[in-house]
PDB file of N, CA and C in Angstrom:
ATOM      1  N   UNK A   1     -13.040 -13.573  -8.401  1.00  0.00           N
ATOM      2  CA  UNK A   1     -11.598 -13.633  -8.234  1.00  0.00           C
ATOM      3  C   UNK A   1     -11.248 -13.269  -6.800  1.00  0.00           C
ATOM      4  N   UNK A   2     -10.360 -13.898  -6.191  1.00  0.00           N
ATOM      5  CA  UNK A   2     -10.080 -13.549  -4.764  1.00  0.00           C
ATOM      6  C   UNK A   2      -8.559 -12.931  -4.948  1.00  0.00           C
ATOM      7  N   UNK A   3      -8.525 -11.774  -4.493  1.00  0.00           N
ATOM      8  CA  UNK A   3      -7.377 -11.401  -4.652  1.00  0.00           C
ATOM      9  C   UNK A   3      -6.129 -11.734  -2.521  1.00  0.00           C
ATOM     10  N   UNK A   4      -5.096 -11.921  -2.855  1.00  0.00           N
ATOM     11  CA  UNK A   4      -4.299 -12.676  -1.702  1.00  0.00           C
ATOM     12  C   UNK A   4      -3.093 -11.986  -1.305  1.00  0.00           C
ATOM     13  N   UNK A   5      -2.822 -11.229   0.116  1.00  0.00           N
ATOM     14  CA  UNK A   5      -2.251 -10.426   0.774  1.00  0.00           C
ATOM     15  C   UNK A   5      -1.610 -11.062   1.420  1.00  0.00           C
ATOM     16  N   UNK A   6      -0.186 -10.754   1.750  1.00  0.00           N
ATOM     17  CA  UNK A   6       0.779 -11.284   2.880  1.00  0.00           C
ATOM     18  C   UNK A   6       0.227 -10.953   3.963  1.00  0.00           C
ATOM     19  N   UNK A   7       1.316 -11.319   4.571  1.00  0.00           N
ATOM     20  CA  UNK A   7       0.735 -10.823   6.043  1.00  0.00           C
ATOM     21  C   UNK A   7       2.278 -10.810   6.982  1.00  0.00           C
ATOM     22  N   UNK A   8       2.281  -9.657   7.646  1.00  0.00           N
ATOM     23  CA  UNK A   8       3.505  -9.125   8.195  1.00  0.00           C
ATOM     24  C   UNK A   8       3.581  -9.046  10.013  1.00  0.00           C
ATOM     25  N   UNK A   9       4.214  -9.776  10.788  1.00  0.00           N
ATOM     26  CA  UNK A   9       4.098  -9.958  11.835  1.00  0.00           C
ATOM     27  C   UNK A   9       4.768  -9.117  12.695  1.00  0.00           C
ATOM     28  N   UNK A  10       4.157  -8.936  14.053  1.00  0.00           N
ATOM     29  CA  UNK A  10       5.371  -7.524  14.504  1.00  0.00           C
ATOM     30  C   UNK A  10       6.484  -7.302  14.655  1.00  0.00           C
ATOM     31  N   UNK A  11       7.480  -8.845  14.717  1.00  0.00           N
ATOM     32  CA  UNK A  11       8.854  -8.184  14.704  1.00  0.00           C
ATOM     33  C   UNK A  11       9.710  -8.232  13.431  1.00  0.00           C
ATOM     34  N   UNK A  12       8.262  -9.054  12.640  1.00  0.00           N
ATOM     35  CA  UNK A  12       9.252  -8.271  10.716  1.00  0.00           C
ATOM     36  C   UNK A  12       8.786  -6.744  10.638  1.00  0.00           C
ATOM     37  N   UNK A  13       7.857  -6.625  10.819  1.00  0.00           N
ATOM     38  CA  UNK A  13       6.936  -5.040  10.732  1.00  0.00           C
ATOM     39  C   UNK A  13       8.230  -4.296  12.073  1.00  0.00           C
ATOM     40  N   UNK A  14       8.544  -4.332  12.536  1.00  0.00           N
ATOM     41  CA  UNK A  14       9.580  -3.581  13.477  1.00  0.00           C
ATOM     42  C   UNK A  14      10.801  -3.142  12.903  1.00  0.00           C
ATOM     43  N   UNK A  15      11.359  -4.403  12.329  1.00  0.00           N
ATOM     44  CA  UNK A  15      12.385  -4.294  10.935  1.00  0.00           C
ATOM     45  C   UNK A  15      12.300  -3.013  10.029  1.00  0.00           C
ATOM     46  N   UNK A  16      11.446  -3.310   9.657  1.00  0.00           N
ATOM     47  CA  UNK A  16      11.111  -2.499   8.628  1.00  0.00           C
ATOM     48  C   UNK A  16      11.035  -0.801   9.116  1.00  0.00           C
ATOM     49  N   UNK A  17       9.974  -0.777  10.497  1.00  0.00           N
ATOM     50  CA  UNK A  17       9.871   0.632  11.425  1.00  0.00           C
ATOM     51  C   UNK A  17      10.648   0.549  12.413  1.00  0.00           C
ATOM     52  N   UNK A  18      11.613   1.641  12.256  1.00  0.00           N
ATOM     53  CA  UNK A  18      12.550   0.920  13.540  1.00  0.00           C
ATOM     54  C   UNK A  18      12.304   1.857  14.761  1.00  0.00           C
ATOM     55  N   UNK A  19      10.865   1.330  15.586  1.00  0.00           N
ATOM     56  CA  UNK A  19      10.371   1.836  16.716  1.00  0.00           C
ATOM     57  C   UNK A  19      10.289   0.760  17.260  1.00  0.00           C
ATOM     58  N   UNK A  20       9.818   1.477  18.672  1.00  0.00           N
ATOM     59  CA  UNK A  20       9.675  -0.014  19.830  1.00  0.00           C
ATOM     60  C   UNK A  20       8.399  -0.014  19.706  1.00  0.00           C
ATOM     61  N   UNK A  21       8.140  -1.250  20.189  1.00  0.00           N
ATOM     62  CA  UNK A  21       6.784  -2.054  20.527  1.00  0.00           C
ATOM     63  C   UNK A  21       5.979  -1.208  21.381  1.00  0.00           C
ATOM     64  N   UNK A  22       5.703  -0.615  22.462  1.00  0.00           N
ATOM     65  CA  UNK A  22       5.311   0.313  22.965  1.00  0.00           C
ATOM     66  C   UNK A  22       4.603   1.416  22.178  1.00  0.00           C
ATOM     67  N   UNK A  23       5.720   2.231  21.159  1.00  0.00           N
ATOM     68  CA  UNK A  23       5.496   3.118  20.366  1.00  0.00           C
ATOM     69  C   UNK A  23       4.482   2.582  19.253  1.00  0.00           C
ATOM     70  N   UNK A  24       4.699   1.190  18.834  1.00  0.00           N
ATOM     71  CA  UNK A  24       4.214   1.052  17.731  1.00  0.00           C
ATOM     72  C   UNK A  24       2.372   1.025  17.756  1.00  0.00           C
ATOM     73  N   UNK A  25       2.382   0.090  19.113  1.00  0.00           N
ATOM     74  CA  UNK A  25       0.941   0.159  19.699  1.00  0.00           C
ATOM     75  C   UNK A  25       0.185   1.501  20.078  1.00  0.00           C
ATOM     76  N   UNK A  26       0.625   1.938  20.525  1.00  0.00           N
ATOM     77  CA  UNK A  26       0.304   3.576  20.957  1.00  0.00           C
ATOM     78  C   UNK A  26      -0.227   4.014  19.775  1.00  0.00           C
ATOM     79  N   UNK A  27       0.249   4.075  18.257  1.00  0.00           N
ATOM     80  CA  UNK A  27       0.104   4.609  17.435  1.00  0.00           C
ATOM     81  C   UNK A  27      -0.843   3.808  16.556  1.00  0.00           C
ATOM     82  N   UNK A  28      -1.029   2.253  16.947  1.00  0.00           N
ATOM     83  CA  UNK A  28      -2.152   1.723  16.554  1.00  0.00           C
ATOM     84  C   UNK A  28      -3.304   2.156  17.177  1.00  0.00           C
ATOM     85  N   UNK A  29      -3.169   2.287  18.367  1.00  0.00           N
ATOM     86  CA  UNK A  29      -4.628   2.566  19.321  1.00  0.00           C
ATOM     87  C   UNK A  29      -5.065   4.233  18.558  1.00  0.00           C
ATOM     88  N   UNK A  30      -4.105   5.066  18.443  1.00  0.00           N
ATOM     89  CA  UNK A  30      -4.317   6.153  17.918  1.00  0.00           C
ATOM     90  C   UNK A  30      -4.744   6.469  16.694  1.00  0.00           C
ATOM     91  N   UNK A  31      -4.375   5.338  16.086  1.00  0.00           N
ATOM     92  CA  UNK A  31      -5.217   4.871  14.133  1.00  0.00           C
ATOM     93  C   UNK A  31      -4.247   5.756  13.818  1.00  0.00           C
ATOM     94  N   UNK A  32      -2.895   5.985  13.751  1.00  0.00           N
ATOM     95  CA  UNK A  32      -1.460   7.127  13.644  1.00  0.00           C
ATOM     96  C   UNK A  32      -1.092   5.958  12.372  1.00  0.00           C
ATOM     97  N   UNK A  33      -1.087   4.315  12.993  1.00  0.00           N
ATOM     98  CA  UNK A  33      -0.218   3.239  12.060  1.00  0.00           C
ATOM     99  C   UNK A  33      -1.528   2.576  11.655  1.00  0.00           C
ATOM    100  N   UNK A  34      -1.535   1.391  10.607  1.00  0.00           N
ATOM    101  CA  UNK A  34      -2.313   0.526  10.326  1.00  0.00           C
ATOM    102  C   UNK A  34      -2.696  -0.037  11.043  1.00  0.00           C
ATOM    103  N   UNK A  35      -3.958  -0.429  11.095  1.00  0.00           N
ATOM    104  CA  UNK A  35      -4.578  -1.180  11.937  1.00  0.00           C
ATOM    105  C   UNK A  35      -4.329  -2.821  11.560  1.00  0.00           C
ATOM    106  N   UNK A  36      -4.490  -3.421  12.944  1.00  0.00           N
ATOM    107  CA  UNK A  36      -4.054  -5.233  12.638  1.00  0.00           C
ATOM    108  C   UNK A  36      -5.307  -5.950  12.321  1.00  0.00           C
ATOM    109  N   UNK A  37      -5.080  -7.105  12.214  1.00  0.00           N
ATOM    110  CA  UNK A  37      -5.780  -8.265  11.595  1.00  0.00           C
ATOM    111  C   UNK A  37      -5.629  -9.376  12.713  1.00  0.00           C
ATOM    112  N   UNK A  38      -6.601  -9.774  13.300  1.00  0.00           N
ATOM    113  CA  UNK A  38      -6.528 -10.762  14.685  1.00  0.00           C
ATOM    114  C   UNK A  38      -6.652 -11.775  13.617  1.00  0.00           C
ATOM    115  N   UNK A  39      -5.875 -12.943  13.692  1.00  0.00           N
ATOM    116  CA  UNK A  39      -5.723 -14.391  13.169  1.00  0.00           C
ATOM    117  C   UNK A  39      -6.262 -14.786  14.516  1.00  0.00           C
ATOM    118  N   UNK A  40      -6.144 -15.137  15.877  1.00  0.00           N
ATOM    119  CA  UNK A  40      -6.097 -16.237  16.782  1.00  0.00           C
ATOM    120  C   UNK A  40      -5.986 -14.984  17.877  1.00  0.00           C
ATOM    121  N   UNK A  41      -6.438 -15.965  19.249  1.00  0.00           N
ATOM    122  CA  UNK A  41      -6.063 -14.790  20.123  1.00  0.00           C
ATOM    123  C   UNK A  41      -4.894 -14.569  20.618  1.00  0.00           C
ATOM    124  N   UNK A  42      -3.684 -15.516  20.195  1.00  0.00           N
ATOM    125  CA  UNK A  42      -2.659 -14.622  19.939  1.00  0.00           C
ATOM    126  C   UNK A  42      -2.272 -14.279  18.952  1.00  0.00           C
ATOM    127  N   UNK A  43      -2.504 -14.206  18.044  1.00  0.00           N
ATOM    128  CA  UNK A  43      -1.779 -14.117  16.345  1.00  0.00           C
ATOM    129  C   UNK A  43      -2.476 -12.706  16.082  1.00  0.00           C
ATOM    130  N   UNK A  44      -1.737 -11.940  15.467  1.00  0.00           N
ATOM    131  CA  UNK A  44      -1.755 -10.620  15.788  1.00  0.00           C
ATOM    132  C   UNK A  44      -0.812 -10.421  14.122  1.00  0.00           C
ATOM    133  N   UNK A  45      -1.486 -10.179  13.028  1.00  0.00           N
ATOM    134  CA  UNK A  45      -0.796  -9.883  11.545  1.00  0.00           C
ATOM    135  C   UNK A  45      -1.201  -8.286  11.224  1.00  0.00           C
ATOM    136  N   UNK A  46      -0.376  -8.271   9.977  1.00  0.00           N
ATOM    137  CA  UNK A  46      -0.626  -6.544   9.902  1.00  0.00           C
ATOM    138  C   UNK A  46      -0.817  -7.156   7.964  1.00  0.00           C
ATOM    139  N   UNK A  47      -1.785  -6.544   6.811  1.00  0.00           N
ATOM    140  CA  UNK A  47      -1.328  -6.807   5.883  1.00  0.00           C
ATOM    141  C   UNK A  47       0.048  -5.943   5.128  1.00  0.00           C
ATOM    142  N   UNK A  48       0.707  -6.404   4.388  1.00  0.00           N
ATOM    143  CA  UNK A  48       1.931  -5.932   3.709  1.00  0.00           C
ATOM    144  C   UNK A  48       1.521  -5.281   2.891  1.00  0.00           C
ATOM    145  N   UNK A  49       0.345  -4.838   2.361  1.00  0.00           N
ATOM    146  CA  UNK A  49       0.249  -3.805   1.465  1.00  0.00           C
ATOM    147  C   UNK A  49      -0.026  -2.731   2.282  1.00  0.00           C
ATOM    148  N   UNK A  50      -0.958  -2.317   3.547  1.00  0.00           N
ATOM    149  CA  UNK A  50      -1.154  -1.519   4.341  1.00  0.00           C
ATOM    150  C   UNK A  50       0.379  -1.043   5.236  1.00  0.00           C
ATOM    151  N   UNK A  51       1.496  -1.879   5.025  1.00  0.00           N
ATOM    152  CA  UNK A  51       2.866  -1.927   5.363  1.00  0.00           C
ATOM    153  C   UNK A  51       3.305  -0.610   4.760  1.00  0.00           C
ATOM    154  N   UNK A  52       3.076  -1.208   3.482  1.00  0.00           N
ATOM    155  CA  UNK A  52       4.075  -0.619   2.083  1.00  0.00           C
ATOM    156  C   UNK A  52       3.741   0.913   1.973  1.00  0.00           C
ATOM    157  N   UNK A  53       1.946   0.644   1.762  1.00  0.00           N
ATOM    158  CA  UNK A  53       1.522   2.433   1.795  1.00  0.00           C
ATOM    159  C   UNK A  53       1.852   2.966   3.027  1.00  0.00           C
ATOM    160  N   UNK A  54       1.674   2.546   3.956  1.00  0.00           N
ATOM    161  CA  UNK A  54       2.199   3.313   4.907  1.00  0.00           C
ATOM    162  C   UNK A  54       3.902   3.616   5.030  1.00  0.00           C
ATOM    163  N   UNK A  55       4.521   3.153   4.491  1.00  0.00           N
ATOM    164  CA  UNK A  55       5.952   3.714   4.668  1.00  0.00           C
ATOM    165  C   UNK A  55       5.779   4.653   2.839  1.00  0.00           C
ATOM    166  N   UNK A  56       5.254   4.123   2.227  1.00  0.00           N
ATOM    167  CA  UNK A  56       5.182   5.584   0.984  1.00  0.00           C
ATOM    168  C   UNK A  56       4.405   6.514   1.139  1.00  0.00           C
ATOM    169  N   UNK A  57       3.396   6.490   2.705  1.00  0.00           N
ATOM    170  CA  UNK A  57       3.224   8.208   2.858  1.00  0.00           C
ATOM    171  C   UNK A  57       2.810   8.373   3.801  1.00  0.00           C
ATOM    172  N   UNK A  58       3.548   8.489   5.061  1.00  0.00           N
ATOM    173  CA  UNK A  58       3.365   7.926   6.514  1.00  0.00           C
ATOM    174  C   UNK A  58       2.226   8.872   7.092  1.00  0.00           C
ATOM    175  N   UNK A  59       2.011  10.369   6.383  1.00  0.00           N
ATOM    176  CA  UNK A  59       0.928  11.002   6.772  1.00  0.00           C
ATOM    177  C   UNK A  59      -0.235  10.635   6.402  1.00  0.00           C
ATOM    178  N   UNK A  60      -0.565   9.829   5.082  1.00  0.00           N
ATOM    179  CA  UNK A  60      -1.554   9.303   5.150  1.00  0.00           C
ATOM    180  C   UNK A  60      -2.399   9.026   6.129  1.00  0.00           C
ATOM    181  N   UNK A  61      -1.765   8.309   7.516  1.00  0.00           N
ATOM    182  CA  UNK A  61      -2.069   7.761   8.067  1.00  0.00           C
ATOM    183  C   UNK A  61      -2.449   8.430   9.647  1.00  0.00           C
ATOM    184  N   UNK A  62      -1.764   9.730   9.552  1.00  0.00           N
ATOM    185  CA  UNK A  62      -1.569  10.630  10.741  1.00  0.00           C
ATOM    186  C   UNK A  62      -3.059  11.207  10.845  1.00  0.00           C
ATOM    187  N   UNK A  63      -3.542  11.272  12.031  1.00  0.00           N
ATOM    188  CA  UNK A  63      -5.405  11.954  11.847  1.00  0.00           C
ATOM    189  C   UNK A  63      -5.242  13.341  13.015  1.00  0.00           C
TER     190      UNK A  63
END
């Protein structure tokens, strides 16, 4: 069975966190936010379930 994930791009994922782009990266490089998913070398996705848990327990994610 293959199970099938959205996929959330950075300025819906911004929507949702309302930080700047700057901030948001910073906190990727820091493994603070979810880490992305390279589609292409520009395509740059985040999955929507790694979205979701992370806004239901944002320390999860804090190291």
């Amino acid at each position: 069975m293959i199970l099938s994930d959205a996929f959330v791009r950075l300025p819906e994922l911004l929507e949702l966190i309302p930080i700047g782009k700057t901030t948001w990266w910073q906190g990727v490089k820091n493994k603070r936010y979810p880490q992305p998913i390279k589609l292409g070398p520009r395509i740059t996705v985040w999955r929507k379930s790694d979205i979701q848990r992370f806004l239901d327990n944002p320390e999860h994610w804090q190291q």
